[in-house]
C-alpha atoms as a PDB file:
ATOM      1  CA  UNK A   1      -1.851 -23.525  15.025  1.00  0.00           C
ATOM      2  CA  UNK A   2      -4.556 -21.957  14.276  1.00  0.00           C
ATOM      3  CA  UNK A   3      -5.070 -20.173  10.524  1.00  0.00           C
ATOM      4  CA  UNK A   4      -4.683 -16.674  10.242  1.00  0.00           C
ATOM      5  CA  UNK A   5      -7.247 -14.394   8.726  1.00  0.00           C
ATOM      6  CA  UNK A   6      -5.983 -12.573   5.515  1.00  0.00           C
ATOM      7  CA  UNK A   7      -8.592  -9.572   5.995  1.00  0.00           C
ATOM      8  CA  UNK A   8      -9.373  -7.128   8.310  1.00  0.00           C
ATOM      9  CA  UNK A   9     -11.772  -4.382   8.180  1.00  0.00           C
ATOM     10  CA  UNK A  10     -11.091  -1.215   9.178  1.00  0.00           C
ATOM     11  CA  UNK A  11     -12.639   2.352   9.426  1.00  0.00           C
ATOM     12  CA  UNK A  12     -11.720   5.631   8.725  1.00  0.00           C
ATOM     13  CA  UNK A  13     -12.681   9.168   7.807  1.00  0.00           C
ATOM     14  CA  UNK A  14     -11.385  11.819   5.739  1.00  0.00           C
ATOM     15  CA  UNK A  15     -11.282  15.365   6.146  1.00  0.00           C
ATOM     16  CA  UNK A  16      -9.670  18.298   4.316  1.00  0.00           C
ATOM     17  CA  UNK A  17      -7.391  21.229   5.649  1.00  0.00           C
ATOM     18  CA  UNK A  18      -7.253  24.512   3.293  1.00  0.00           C
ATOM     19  CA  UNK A  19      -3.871  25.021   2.490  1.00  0.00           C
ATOM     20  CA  UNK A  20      -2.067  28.172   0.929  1.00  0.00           C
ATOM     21  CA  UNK A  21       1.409  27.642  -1.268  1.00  0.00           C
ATOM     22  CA  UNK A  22       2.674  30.636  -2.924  1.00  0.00           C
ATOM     23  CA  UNK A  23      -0.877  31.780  -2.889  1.00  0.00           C
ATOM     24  CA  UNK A  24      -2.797  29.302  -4.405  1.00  0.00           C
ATOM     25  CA  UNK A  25      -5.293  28.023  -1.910  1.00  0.00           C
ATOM     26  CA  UNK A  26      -5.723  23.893  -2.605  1.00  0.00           C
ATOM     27  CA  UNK A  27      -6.838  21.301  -0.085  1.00  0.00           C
ATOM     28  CA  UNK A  28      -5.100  18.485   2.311  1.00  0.00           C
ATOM     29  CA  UNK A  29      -6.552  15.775   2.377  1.00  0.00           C
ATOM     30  CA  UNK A  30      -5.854  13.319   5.258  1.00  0.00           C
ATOM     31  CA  UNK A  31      -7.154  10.032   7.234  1.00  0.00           C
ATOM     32  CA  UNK A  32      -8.287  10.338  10.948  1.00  0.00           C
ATOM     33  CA  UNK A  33      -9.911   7.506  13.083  1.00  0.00           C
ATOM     34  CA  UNK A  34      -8.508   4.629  11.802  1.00  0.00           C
ATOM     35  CA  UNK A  35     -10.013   1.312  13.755  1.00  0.00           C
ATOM     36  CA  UNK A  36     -10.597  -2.016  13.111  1.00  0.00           C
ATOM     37  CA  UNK A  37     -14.417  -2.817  12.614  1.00  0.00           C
ATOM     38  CA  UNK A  38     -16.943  -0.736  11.014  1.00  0.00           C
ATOM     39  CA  UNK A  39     -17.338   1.996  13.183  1.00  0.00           C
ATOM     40  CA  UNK A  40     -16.314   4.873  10.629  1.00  0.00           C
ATOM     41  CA  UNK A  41     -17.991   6.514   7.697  1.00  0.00           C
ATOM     42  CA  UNK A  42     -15.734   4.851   5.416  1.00  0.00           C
ATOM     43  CA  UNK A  43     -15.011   1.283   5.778  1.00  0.00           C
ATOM     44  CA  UNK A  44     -12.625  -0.950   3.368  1.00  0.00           C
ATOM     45  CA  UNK A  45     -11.056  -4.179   3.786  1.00  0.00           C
ATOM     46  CA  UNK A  46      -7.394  -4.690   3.835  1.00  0.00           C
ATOM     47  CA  UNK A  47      -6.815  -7.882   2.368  1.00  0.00           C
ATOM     48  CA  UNK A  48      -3.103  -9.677   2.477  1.00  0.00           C
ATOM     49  CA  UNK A  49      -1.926 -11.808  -0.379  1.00  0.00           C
ATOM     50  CA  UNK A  50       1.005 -13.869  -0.444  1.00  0.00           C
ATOM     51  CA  UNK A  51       2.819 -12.326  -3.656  1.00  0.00           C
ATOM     52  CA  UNK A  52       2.905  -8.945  -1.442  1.00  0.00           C
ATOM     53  CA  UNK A  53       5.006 -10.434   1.311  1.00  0.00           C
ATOM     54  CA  UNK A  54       8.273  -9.215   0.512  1.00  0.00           C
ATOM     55  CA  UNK A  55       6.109  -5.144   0.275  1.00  0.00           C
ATOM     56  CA  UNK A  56       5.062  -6.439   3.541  1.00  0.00           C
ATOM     57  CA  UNK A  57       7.910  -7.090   5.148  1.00  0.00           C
ATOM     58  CA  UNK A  58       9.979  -3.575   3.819  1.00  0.00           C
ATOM     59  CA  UNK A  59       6.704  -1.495   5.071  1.00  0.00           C
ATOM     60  CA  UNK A  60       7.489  -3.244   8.196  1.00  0.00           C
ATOM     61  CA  UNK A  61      10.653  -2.712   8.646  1.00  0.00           C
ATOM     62  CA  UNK A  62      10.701   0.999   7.489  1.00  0.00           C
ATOM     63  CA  UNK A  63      10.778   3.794  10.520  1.00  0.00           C
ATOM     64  CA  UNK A  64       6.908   4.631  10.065  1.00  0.00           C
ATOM     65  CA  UNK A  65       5.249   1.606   8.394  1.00  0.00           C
ATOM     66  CA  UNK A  66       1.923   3.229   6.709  1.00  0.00           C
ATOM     67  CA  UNK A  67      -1.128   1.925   4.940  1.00  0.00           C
ATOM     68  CA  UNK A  68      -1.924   3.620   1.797  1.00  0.00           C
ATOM     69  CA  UNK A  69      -5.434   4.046   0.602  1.00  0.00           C
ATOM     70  CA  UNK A  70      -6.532   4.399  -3.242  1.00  0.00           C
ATOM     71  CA  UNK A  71      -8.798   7.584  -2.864  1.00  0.00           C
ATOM     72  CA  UNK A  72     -10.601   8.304  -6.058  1.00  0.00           C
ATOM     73  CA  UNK A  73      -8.796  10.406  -9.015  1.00  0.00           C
ATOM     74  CA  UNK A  74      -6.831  13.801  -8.126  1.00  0.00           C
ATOM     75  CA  UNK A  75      -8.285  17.101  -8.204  1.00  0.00           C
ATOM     76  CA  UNK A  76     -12.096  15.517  -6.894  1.00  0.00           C
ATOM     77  CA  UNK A  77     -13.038  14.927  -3.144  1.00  0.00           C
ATOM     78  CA  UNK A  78     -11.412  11.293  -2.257  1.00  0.00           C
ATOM     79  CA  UNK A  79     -13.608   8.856  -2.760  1.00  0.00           C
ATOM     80  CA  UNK A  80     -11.673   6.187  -1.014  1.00  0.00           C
ATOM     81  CA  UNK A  81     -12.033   2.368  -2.619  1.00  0.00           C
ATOM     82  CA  UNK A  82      -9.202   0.176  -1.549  1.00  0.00           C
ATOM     83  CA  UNK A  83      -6.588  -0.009   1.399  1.00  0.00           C
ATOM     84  CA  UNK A  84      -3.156  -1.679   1.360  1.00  0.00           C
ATOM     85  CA  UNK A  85      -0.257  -2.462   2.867  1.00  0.00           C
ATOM     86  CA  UNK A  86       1.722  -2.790   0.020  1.00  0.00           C
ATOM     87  CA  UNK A  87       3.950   0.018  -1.526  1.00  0.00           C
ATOM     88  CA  UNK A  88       4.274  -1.443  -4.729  1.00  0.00           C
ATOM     89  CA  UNK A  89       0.670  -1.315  -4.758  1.00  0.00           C
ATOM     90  CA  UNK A  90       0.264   1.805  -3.695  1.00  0.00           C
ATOM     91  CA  UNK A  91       2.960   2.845  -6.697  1.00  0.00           C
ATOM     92  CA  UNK A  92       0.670   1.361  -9.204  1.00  0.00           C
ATOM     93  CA  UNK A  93      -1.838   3.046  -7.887  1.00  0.00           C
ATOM     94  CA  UNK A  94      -0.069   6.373  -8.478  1.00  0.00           C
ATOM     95  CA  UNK A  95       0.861   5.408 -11.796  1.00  0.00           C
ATOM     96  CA  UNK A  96      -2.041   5.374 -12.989  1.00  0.00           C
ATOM     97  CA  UNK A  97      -3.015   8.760 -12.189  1.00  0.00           C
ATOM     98  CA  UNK A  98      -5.304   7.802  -8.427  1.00  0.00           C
ATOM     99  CA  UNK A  99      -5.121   9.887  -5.763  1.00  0.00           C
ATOM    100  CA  UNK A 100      -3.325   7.745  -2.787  1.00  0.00           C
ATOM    101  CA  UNK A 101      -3.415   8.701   0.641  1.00  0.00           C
ATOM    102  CA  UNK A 102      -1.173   7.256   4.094  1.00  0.00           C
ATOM    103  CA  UNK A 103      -1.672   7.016   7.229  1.00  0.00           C
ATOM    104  CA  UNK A 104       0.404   5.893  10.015  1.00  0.00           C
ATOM    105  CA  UNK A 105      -0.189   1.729  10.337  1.00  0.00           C
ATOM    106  CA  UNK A 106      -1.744   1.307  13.758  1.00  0.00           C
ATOM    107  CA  UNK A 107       0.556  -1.286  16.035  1.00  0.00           C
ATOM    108  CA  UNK A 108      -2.458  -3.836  15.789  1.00  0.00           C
ATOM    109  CA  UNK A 109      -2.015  -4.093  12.201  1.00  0.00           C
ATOM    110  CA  UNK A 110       1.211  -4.119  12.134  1.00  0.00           C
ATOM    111  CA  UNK A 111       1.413  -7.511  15.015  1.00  0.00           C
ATOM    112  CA  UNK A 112      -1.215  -9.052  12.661  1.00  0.00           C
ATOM    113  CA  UNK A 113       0.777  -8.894   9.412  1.00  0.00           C
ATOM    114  CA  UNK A 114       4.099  -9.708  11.385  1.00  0.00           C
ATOM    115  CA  UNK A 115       1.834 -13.249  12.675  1.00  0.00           C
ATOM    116  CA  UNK A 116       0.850 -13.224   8.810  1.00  0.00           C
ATOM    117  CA  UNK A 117       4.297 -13.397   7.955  1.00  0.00           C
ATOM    118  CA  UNK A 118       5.145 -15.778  10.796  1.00  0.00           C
ATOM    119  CA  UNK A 119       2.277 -18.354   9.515  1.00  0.00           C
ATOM    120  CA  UNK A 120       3.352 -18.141   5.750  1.00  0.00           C
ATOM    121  CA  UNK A 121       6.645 -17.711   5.622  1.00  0.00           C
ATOM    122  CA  UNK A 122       8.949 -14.941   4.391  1.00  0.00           C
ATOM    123  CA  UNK A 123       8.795 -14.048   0.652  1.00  0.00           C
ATOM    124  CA  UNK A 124      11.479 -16.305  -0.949  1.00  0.00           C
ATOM    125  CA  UNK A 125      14.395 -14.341  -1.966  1.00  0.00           C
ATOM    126  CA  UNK A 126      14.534 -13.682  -5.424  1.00  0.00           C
ATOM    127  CA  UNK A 127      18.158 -14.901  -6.816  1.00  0.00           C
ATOM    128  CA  UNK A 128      19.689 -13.426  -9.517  1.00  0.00           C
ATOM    129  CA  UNK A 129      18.928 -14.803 -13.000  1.00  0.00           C
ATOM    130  CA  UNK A 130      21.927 -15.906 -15.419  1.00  0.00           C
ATOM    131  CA  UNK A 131      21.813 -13.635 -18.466  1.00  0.00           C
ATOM    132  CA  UNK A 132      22.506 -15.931 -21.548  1.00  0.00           C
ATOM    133  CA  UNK A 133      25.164 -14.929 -23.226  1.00  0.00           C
ATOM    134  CA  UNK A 134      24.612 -11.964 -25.614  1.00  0.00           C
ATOM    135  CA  UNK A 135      21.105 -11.388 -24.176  1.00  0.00           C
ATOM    136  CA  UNK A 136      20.352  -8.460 -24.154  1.00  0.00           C
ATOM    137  CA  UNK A 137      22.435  -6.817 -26.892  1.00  0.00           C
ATOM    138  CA  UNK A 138      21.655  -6.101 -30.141  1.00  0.00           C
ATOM    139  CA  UNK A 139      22.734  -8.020 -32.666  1.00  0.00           C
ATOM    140  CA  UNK A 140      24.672  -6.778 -35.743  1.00  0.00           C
ATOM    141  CA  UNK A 141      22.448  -8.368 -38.813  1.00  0.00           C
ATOM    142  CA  UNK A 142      24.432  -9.989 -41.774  1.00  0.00           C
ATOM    143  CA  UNK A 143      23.771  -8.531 -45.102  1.00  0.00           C
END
């Protein structure tokens, strides 16, 4: 069995759509074009990594998997630096204050992280940890 890759490239572009709310005018900003290769004006590489596979897998699973791309900070033009397939990712991202877009994951992707998942196995299942007793609880100190 041949290995499989843990990167793809793929390109993109980004365009913004004026949009009015309660009349303040601000601006959508969304990904069109996605493709593998380098075809796009933007081009990034998403790269898998085992600790992710369990993000993987739920992405995959959900009713419209997505990739999510870390687009510069809010309130600028996106200025888009890194792609993922990862939620949790994608939460961190959010966290700390980047602007993340989504797009719908094309069915190529998604067949190539399904064979990543195939080659390297499911995430392990994480088992739940025995509290010692009294962790967690504060103690009442002896004067």
């Amino acid at each position: 069995m041949s290995p499989i890759s843990s990167s793809r490239s793929l390109s993109f572009d980004v365009v913004g759509e004026p949009l009015a709310i309660k009349g303040f005018t601000t601006t959508r900003w969304e990904i069109i074009d996605l493709a593998p290769g380098h075809a796009g004006p933007w081009t990034l590489d998403l790269q898998l990594y085992m600790t992710e596979r369990a993000a993987y897998r739920f992405n995959l699973t959900s009713a419209t998997p997505r990739l999510f791309v870390q687009a510069g900070e809010a309130g600028a033009r996106p200025t888009p630096t890194a792609i993922t397939a990862s939620q949790d990712v994608a939460a961190g991202w959010l966290d700390g204050e980047h602007r993340v877009l989504e797009v719908n994951m094309p069915l190529a992707i998604q067949a190539w992280i399904e064979a990543y998942l195939a080659h390297h196995g499911e995430a392990p299942a994480e088992g739940r940890k025995k509290k010692r007793k009294g962790a967690g609880r504060a103690r009442e100190i002896q004067a």
